[in-house]
C-alpha atoms as a PDB file:
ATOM      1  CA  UNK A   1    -108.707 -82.092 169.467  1.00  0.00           C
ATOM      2  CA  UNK A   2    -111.050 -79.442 170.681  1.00  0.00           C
ATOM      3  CA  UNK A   3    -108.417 -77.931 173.811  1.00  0.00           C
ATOM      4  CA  UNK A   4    -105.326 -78.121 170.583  1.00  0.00           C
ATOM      5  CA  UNK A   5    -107.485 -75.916 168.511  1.00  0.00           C
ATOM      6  CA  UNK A   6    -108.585 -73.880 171.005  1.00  0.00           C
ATOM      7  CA  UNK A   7    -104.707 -73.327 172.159  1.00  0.00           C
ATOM      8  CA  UNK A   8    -103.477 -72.492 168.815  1.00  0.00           C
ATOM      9  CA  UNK A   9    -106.254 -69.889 168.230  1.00  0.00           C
ATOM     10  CA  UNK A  10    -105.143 -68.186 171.817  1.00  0.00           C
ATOM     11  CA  UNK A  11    -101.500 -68.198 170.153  1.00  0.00           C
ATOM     12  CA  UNK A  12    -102.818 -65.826 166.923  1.00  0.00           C
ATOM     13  CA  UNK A  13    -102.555 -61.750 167.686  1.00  0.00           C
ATOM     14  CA  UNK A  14    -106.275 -61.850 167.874  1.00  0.00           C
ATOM     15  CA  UNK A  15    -106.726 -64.726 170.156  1.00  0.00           C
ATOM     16  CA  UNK A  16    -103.688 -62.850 172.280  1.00  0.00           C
ATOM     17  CA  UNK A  17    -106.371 -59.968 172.426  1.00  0.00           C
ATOM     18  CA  UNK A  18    -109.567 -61.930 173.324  1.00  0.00           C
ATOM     19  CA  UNK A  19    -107.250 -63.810 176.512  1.00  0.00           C
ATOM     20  CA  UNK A  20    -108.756 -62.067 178.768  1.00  0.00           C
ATOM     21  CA  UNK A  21    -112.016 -62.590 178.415  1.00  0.00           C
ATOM     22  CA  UNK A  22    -111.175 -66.143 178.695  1.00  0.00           C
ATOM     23  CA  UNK A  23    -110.262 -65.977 182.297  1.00  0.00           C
ATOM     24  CA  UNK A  24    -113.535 -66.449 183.897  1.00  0.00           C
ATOM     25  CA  UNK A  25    -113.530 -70.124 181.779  1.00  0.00           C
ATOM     26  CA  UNK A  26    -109.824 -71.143 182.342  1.00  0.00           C
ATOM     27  CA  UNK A  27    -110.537 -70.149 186.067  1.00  0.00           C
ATOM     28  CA  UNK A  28    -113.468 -73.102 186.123  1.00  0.00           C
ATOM     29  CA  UNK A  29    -111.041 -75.377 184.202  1.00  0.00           C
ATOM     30  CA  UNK A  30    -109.078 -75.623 187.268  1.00  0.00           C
ATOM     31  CA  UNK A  31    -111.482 -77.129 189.570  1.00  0.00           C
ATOM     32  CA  UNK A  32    -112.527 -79.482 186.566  1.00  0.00           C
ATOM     33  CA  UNK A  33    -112.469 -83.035 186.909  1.00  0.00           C
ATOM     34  CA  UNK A  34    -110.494 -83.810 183.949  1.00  0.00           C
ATOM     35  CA  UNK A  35    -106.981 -83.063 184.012  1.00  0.00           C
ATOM     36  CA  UNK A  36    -106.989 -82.120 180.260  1.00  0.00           C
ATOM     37  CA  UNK A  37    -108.696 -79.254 181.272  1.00  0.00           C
ATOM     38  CA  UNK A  38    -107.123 -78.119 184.776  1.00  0.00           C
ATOM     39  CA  UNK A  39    -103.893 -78.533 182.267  1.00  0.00           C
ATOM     40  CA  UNK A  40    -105.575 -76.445 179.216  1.00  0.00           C
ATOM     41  CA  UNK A  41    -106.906 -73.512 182.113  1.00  0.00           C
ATOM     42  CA  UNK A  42    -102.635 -73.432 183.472  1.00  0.00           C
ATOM     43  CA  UNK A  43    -102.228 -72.681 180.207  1.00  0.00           C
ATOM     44  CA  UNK A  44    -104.665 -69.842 179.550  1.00  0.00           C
ATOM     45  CA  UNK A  45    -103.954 -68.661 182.694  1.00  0.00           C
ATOM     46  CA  UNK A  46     -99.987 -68.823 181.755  1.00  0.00           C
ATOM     47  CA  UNK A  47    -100.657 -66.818 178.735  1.00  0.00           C
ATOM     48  CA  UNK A  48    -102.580 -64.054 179.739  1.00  0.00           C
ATOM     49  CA  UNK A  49    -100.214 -63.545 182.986  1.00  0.00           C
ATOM     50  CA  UNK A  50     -97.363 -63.069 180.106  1.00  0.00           C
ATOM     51  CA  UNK A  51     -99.726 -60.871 178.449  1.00  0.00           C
ATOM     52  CA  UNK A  52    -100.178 -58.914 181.101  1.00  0.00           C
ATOM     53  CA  UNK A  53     -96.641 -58.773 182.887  1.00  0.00           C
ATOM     54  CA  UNK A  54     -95.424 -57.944 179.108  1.00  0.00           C
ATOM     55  CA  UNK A  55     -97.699 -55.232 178.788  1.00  0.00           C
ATOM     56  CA  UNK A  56     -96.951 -54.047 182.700  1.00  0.00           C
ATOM     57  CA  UNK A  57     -92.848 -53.526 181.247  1.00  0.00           C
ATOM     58  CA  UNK A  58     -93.659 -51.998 178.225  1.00  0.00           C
ATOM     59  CA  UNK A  59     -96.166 -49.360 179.998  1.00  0.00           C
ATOM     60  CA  UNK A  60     -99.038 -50.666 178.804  1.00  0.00           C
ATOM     61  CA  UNK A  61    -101.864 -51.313 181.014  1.00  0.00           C
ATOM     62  CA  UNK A  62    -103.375 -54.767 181.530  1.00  0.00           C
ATOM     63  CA  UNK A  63    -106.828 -55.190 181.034  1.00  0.00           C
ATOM     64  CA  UNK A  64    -108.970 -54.281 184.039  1.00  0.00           C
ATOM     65  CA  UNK A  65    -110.318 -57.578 184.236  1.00  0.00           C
ATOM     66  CA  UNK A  66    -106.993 -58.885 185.068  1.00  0.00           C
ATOM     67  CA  UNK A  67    -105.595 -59.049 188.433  1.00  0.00           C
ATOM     68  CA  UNK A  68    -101.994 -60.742 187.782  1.00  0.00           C
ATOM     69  CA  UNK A  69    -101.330 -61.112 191.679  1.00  0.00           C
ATOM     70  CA  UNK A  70    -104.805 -63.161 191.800  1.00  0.00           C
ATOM     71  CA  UNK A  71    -103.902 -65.318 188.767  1.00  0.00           C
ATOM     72  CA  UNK A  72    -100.553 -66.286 190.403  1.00  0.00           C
ATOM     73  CA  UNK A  73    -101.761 -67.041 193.491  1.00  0.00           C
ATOM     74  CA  UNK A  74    -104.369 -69.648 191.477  1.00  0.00           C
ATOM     75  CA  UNK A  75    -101.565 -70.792 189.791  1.00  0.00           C
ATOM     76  CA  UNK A  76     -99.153 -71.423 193.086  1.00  0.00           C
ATOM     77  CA  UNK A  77    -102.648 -73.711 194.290  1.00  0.00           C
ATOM     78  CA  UNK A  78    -102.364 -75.947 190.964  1.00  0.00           C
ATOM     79  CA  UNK A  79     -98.544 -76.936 192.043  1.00  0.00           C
ATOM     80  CA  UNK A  80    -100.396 -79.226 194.524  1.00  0.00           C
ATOM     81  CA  UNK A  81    -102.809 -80.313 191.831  1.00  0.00           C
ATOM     82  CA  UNK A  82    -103.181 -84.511 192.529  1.00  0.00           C
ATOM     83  CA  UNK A  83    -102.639 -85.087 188.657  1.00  0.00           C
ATOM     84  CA  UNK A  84     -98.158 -84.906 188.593  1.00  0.00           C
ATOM     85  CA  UNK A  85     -99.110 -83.848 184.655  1.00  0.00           C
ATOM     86  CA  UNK A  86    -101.235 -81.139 185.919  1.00  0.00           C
ATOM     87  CA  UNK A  87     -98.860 -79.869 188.578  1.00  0.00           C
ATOM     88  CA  UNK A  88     -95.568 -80.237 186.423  1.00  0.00           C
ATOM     89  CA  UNK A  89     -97.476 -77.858 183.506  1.00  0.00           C
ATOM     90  CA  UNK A  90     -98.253 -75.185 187.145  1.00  0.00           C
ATOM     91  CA  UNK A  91     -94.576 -75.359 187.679  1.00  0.00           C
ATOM     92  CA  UNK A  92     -93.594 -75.129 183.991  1.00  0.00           C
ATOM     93  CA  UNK A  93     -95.860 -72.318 183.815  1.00  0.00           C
ATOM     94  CA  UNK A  94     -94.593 -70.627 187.038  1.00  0.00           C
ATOM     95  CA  UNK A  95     -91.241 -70.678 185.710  1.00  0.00           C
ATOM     96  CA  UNK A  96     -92.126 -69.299 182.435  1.00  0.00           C
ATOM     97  CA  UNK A  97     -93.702 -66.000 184.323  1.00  0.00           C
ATOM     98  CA  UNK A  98     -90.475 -65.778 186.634  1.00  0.00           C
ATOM     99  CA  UNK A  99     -88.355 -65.405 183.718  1.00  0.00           C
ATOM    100  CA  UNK A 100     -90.212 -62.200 182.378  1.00  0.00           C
ATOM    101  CA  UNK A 101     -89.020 -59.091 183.820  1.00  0.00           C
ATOM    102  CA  UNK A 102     -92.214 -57.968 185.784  1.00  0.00           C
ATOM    103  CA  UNK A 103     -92.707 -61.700 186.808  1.00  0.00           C
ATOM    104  CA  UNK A 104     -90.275 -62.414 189.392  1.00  0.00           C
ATOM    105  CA  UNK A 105     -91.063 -59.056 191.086  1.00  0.00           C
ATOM    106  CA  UNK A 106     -94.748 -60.321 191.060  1.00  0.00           C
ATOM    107  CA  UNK A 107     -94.052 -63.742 192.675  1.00  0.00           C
ATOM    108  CA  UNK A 108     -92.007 -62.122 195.381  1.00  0.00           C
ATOM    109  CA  UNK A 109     -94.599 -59.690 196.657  1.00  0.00           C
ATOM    110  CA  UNK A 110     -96.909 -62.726 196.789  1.00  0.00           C
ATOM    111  CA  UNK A 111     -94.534 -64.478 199.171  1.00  0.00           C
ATOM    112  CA  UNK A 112     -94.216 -61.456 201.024  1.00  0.00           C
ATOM    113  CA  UNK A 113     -97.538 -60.630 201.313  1.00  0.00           C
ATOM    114  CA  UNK A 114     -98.298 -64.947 202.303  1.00  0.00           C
ATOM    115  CA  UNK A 115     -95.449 -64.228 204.689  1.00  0.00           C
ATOM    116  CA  UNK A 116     -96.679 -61.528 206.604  1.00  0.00           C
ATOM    117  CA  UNK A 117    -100.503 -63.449 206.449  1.00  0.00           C
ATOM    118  CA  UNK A 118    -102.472 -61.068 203.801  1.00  0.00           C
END
């Protein structure tokens, strides 16, 4: 009940605003014991990535606090979450990004950059 209200609050203009102060709690999410939660922090993590990669075509800058190229990398980890629920909403959320203009262009510099051991 409590992760559903919180979600549809982060999907309200003013909840899209306060995202990214919410990154230093959907980062602890993902180490938490409960799925629920490594599944609700994907999510917050998911949405302020789109935030951000929106904001990076339109010209806008992302907040300072976020560092999309960080997020995505903690994102890629969660594909190998042991929960298949968990890992399926990673991938779900990974594809989501790709499909957003700035996104795809993000996840390839992160391969590159893995690739050449950065």
């Amino acid at each position: 009940m409590c992760c559903s209200a919180h979600c549809n609050d982060a999907r309200s203009p003013a909840g899209t605003e306060l995202l990214p102060s919410a990154v230093p709690f959907a980062r602890t999410a993902l180490s938490a014991d409960s799925p629920t939660l490594r599944h609700l922090g994907i999510t917050q993590l998911s949405r302020v990535l789109q935030t951000s990669l929106s904001a990076a075509t339109e010209g806008a800058q992302a907040p300072a606090e976020v560092d999309p190229a960080e997020l995505l990398v903690e994102l890629l980890h969660m594909l190998q979450d042991v929960d298949t629920g968990t890992a399926a909403a990673a991938d779900s959320a990974l594809s989501s990004l790709a499909r957003l203009p700035a996104g795809m262009p993000m996840l390839l510099l992160l391969i590159q950059r893995a690739h050449d051991g950065r």
